[in-house]
C-alpha atoms as a PDB file:
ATOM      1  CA  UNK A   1     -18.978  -9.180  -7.386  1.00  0.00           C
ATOM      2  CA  UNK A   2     -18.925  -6.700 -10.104  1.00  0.00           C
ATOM      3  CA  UNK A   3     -19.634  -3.820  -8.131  1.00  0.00           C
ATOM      4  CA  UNK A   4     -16.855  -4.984  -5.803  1.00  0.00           C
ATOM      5  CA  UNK A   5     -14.325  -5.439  -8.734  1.00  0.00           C
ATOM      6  CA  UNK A   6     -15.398  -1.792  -9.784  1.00  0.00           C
ATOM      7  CA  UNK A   7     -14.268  -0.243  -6.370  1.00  0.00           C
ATOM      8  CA  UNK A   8     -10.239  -1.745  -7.563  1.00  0.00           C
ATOM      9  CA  UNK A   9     -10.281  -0.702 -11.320  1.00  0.00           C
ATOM     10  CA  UNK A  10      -6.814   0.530 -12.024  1.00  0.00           C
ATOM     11  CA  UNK A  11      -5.708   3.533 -13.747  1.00  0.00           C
ATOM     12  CA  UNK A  12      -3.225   4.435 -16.365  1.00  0.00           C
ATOM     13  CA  UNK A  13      -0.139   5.709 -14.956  1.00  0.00           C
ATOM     14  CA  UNK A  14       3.455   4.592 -16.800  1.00  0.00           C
ATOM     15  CA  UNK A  15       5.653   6.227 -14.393  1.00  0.00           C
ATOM     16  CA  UNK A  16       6.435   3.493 -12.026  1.00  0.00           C
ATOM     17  CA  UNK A  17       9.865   2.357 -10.366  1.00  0.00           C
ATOM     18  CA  UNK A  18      10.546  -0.593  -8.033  1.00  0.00           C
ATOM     19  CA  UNK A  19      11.796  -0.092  -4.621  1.00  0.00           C
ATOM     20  CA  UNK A  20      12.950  -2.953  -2.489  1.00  0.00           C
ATOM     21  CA  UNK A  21      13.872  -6.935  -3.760  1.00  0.00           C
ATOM     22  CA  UNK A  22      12.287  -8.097  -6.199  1.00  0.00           C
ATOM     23  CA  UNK A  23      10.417 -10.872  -4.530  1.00  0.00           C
ATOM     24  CA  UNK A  24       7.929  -9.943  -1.057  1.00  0.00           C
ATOM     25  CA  UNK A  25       8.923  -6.810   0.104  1.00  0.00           C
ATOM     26  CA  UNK A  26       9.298  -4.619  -2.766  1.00  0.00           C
ATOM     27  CA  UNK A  27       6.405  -3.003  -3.784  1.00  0.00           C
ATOM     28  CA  UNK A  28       5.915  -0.430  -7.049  1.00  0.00           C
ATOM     29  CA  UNK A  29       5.720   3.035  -6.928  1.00  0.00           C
ATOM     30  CA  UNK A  30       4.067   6.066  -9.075  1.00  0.00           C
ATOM     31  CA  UNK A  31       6.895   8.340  -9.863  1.00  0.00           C
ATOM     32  CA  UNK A  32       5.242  12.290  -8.817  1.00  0.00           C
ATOM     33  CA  UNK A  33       7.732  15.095  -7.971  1.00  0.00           C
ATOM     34  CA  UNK A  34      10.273  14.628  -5.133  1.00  0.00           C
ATOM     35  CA  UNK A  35       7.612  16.218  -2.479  1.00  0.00           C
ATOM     36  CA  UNK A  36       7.132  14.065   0.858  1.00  0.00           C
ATOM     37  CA  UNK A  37       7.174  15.565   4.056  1.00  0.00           C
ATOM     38  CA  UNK A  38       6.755  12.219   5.929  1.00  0.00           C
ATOM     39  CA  UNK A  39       7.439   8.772   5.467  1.00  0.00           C
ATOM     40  CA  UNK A  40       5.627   6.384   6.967  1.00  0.00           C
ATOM     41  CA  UNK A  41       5.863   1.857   7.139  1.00  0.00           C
ATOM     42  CA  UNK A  42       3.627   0.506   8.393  1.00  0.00           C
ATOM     43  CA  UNK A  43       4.275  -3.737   9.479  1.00  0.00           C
ATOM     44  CA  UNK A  44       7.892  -3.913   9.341  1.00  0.00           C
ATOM     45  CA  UNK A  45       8.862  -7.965  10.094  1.00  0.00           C
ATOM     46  CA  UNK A  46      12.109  -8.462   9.364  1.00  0.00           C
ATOM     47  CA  UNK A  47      11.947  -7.440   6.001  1.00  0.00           C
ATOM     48  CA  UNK A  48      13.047  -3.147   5.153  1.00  0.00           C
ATOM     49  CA  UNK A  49      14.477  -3.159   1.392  1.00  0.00           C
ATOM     50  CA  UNK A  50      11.797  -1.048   0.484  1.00  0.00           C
ATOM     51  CA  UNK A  51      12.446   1.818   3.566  1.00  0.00           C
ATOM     52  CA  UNK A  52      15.698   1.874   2.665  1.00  0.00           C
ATOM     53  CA  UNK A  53      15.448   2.290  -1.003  1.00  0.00           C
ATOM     54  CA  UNK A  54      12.758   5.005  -0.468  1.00  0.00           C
ATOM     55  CA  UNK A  55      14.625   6.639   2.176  1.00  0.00           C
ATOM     56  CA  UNK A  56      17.351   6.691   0.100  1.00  0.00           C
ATOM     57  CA  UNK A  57      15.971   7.931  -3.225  1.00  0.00           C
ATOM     58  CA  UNK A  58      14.074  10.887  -1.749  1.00  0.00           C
ATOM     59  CA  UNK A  59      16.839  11.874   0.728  1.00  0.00           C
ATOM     60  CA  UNK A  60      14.291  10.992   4.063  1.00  0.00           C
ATOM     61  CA  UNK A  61      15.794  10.068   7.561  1.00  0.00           C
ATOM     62  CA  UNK A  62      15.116   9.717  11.335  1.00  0.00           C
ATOM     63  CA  UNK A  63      13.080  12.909  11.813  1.00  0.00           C
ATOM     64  CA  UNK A  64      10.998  12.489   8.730  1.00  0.00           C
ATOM     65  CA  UNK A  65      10.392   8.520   8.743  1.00  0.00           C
ATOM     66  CA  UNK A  66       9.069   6.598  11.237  1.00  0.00           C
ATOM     67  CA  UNK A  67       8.191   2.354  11.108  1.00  0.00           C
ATOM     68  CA  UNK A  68       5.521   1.039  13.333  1.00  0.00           C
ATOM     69  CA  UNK A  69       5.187  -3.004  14.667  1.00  0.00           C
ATOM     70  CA  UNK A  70       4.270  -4.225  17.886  1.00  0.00           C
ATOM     71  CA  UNK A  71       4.995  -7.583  16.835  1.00  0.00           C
ATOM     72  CA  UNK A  72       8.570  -7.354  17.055  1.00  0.00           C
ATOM     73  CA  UNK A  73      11.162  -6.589  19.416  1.00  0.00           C
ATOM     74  CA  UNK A  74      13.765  -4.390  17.506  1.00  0.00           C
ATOM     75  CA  UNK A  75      13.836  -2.325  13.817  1.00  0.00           C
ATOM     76  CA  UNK A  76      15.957  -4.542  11.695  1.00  0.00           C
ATOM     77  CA  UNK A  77      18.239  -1.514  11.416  1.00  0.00           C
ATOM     78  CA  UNK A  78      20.728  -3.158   8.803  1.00  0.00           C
ATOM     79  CA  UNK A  79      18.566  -2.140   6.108  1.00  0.00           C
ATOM     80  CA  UNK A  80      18.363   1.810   7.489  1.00  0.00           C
ATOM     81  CA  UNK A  81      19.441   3.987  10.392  1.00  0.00           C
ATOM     82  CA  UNK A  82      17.427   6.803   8.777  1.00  0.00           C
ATOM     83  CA  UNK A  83      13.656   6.014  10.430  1.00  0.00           C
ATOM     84  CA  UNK A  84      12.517   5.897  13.800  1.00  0.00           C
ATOM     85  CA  UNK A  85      11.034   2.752  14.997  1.00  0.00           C
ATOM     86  CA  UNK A  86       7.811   2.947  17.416  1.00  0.00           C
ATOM     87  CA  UNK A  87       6.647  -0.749  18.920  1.00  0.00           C
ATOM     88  CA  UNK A  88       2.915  -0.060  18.368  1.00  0.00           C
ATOM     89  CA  UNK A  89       0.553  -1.654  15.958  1.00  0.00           C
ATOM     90  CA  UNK A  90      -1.567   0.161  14.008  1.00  0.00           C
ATOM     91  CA  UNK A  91      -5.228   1.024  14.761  1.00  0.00           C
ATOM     92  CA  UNK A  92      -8.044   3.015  15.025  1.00  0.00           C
ATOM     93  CA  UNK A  93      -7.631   4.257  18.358  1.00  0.00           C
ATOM     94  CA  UNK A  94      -4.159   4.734  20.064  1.00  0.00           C
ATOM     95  CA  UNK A  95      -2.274   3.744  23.774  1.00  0.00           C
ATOM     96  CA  UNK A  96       1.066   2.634  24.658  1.00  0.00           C
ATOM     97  CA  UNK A  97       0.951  -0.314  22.131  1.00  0.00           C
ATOM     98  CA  UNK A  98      -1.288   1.055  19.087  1.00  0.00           C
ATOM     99  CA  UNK A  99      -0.733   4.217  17.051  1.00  0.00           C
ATOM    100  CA  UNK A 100      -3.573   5.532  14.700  1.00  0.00           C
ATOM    101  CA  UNK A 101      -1.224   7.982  12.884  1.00  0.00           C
ATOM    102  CA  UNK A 102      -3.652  10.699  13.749  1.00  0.00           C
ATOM    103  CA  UNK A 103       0.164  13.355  14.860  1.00  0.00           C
ATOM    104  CA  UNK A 104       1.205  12.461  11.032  1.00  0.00           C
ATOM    105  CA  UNK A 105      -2.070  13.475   9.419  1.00  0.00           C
ATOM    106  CA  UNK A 106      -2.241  16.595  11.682  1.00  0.00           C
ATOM    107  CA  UNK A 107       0.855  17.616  10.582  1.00  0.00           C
ATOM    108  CA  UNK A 108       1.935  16.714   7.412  1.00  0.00           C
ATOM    109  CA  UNK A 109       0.409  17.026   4.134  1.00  0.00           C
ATOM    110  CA  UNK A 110       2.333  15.015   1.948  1.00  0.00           C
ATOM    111  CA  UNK A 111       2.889  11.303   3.590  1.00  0.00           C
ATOM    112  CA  UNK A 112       4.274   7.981   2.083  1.00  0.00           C
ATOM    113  CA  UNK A 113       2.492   5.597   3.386  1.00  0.00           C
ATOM    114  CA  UNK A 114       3.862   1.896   2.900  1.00  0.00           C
ATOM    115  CA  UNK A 115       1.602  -0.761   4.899  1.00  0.00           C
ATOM    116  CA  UNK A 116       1.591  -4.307   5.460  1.00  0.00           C
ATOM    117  CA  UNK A 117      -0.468  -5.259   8.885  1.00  0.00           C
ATOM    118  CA  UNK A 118      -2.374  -7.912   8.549  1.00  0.00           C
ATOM    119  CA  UNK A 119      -5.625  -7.681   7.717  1.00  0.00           C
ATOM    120  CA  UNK A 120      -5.584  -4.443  10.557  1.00  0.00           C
ATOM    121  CA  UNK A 121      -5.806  -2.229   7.463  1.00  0.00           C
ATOM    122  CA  UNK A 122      -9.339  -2.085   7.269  1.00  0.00           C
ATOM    123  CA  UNK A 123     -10.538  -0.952  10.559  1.00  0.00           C
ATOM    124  CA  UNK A 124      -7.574   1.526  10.630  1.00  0.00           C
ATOM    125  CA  UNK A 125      -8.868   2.744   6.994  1.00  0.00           C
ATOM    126  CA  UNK A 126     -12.596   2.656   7.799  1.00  0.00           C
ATOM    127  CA  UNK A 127     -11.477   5.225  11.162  1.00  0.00           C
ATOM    128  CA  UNK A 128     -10.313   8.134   8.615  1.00  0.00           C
ATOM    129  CA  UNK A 129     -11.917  10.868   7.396  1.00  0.00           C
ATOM    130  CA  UNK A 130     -11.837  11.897   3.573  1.00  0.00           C
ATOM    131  CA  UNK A 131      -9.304  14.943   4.868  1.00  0.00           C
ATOM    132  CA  UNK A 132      -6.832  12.659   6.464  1.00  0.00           C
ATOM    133  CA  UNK A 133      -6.667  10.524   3.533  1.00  0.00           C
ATOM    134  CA  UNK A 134      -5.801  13.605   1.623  1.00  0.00           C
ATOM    135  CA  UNK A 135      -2.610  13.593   3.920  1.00  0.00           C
ATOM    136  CA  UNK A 136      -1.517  10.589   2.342  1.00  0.00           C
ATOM    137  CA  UNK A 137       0.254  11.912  -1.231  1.00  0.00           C
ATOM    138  CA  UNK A 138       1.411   8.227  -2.062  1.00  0.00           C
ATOM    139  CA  UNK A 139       0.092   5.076  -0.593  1.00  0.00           C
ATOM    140  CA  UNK A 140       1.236   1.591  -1.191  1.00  0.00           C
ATOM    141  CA  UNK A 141      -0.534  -1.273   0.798  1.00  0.00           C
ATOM    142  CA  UNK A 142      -1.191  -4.938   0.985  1.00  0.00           C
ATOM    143  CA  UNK A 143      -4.597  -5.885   1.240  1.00  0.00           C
ATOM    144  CA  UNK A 144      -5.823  -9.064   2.546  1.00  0.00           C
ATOM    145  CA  UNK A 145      -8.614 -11.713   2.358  1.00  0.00           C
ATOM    146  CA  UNK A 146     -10.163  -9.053  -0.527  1.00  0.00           C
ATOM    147  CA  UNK A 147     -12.371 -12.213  -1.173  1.00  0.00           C
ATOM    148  CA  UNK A 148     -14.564 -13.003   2.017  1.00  0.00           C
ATOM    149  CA  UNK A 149     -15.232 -12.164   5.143  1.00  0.00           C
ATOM    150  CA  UNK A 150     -11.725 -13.466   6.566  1.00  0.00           C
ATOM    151  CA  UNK A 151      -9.031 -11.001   8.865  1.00  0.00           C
ATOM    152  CA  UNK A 152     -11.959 -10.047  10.911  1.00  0.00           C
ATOM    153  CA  UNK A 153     -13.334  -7.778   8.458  1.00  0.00           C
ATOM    154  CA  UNK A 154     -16.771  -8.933   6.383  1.00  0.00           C
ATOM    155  CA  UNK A 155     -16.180  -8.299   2.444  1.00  0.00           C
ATOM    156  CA  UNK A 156     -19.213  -5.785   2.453  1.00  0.00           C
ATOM    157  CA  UNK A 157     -17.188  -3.676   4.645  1.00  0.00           C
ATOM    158  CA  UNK A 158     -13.684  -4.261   2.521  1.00  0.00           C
ATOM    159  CA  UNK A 159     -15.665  -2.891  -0.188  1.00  0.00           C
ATOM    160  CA  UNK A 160     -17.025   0.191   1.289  1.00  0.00           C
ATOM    161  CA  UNK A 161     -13.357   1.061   2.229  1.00  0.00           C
ATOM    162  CA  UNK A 162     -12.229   0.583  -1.520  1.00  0.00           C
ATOM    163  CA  UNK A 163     -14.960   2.842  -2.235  1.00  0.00           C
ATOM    164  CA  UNK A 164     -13.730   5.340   0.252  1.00  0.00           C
ATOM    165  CA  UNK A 165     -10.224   5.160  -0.948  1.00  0.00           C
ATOM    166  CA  UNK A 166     -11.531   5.402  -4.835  1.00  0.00           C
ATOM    167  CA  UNK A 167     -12.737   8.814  -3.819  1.00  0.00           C
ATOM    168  CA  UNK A 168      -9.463  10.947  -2.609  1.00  0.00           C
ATOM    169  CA  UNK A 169      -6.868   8.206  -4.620  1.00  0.00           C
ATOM    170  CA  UNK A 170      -6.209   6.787  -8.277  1.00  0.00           C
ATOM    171  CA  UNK A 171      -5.262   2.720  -7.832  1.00  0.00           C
ATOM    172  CA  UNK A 172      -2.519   2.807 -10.562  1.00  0.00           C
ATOM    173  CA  UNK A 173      -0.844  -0.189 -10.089  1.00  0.00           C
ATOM    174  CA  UNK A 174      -2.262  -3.576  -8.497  1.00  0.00           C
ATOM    175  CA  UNK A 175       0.047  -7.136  -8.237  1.00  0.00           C
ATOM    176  CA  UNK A 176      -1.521 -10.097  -6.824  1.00  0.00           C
ATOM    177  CA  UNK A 177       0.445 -11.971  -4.191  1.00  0.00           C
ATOM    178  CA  UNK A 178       1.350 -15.684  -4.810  1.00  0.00           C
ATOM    179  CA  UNK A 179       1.929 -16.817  -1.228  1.00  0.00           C
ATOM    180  CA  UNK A 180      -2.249 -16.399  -1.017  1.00  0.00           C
ATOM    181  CA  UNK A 181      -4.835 -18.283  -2.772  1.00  0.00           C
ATOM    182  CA  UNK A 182      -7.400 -17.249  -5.454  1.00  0.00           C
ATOM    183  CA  UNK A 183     -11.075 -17.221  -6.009  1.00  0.00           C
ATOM    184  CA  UNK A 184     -12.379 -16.914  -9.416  1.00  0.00           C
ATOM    185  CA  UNK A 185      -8.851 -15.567 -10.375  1.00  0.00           C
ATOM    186  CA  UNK A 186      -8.988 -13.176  -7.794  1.00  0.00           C
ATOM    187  CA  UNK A 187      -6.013 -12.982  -5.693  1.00  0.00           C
ATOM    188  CA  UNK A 188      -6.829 -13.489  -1.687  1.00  0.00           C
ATOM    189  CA  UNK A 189      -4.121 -10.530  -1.120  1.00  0.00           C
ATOM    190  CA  UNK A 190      -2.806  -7.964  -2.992  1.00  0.00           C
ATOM    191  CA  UNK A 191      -0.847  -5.162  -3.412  1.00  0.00           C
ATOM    192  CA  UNK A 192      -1.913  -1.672  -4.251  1.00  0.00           C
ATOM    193  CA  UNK A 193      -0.744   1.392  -5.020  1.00  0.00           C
ATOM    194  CA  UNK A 194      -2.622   4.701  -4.591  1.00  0.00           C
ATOM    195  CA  UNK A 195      -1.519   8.373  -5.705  1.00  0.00           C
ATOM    196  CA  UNK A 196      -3.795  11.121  -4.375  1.00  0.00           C
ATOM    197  CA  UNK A 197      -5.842  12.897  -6.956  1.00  0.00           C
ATOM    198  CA  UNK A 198      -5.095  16.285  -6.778  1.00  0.00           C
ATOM    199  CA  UNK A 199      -0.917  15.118  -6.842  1.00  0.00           C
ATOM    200  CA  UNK A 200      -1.960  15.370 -11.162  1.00  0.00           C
ATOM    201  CA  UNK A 201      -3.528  17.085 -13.390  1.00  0.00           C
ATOM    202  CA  UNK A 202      -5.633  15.068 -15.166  1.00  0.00           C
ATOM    203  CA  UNK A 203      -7.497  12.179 -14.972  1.00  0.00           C
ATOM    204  CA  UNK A 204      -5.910   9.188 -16.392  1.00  0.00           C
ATOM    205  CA  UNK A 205      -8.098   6.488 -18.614  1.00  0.00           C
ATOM    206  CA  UNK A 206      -8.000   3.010 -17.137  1.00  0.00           C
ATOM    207  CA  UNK A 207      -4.816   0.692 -17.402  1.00  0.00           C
ATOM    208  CA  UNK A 208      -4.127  -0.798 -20.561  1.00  0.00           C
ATOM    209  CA  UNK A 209      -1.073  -2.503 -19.499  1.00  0.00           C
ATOM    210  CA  UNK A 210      -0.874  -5.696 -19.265  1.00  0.00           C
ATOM    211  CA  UNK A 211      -0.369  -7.277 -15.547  1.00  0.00           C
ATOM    212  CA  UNK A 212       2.274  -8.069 -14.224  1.00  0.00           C
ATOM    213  CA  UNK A 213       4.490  -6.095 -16.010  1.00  0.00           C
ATOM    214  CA  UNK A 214       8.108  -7.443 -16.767  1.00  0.00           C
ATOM    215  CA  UNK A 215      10.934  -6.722 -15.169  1.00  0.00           C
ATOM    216  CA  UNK A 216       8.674  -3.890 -12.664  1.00  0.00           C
ATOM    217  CA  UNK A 217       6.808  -7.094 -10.872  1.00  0.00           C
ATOM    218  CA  UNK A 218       8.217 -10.211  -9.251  1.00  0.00           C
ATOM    219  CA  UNK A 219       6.403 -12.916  -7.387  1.00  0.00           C
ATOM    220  CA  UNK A 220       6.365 -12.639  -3.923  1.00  0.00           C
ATOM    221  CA  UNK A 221       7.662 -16.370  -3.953  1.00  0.00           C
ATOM    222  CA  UNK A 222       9.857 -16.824  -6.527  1.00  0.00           C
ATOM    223  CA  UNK A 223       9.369 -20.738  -6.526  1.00  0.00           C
ATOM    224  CA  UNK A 224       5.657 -20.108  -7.641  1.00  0.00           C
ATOM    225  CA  UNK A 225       4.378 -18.609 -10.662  1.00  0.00           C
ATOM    226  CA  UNK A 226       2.947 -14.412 -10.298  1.00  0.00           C
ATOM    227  CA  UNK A 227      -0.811 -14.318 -10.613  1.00  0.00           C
ATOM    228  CA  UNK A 228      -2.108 -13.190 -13.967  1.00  0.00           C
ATOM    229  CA  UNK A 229      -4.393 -10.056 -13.777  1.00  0.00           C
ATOM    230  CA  UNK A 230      -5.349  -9.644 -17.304  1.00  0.00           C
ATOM    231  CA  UNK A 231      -8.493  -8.966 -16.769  1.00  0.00           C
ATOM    232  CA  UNK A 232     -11.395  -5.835 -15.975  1.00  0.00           C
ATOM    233  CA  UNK A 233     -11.028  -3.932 -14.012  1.00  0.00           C
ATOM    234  CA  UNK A 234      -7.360  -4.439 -13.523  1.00  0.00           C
ATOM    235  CA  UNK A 235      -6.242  -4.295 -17.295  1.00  0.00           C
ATOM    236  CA  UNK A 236      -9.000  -2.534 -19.641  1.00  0.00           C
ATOM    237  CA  UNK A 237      -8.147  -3.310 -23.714  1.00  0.00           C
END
């Protein structure tokens, strides 16, 4: 398990800003320069505060932004015009109902990624290649069943993607997600958030911050108490 915990240690990083509610569907990001050339979410729902805020703040729309979901029938558009919706889920492999992103990391460079699909993460991760990662400048992503073999995925496997993602990425921000359960104080799902390497110039020490941080997380269901993550290799005194 400690090896597996090593693969999520989070780094050092104080710029941060919210961007959607502040219960599930906002997630944190690391505040680089104002450089994306693609946006990109991933699972939409019902649920687009944080599209809309990001959209928004860095001045994206339609022919930079794109949403992806199979699952539902329309983009719930009140939250943004600015983003084209495709009805595919993502995957590995793409047809008329699954998109692997594959145009997006052949042509841009500099991609927000914002995903929330289910589990479907981790074959869709295990498909790319250390240069397409390197397309992704800023990555923010819920991760699920981190503790077992559960969303089709067996936890050997979850960890050899961590691995692969600790090797192009710095994890600088990690909040666990209430509506899951917990396993040694592990949160079943949880929300990252990535920034490429080579987007600074340095390398940051490990987090010192205590987690969650005030006012910057919320629980994803407000009725419950957030998960505390005060702990290696999350928080590092």
């Amino acid at each position: 398990m400690n090896n597996y915990l090593d693969n999520i240690k989070i780094y050092q990083y104080t710029e941060k800003k919210r961007l959607g509610v502040n219960s599930d569907g906002g997630y944190i990001i690391g505040l680089l320069d104002d450089t994306y050339d693609f946006y990109i979410s991933a699972g939409v729902s019902n649920e687009e505060s944080f599209s809309r805020d990001f959209i928004e703040m860095y001045n994206m729309n339609e022919t930079n932004s794109a949403a992806f979901d199979g699952t539902i029938k329309n983009y719930p558009y009140e939250y943004t015009k600015k983003i084209t919706f495709y009805k595919r889920n993502i995957a590995p492999y793409k047809n008329n109902k699954h998109a692997n992103l594959s145009y997006y990391t052949d042509n841009y460079n500099n991609i927000f990624l914002k995903m929330d699909i289910e589990g479907a993460e981790y074959p869709w991760l295990n498909s790319l290649s250390e240069e397409q990662l390197n397309k992704f400048k800023q990555i923010v992503i819920e991760f699920h069943g981190i503790n077992d073999d559960t969303f089709n995925t067996k936890l050997e496997d979850k960890i050899a993607i961590f691995n692969k993602l600790s090797n192009t990425h710095y994890a600088i921000h990690i909040h666990g997600n209430n509506c899951s359960g917990k396993i040694n104080n592990i949160p079943d799902v949880v929300e990252i958030t990535y920034i490429r390497k080579n987007s600074i110039n340095y390398e940051p020490g490990l987090n010192n911050t205590a987690l969650p941080i005030a006012n910057l997380d919320f629980p994803n269901n407000l009725n419950n108490t957030d998960y505390d993550l005060n702990f290696y290799p999350f928080v590092c005194i």
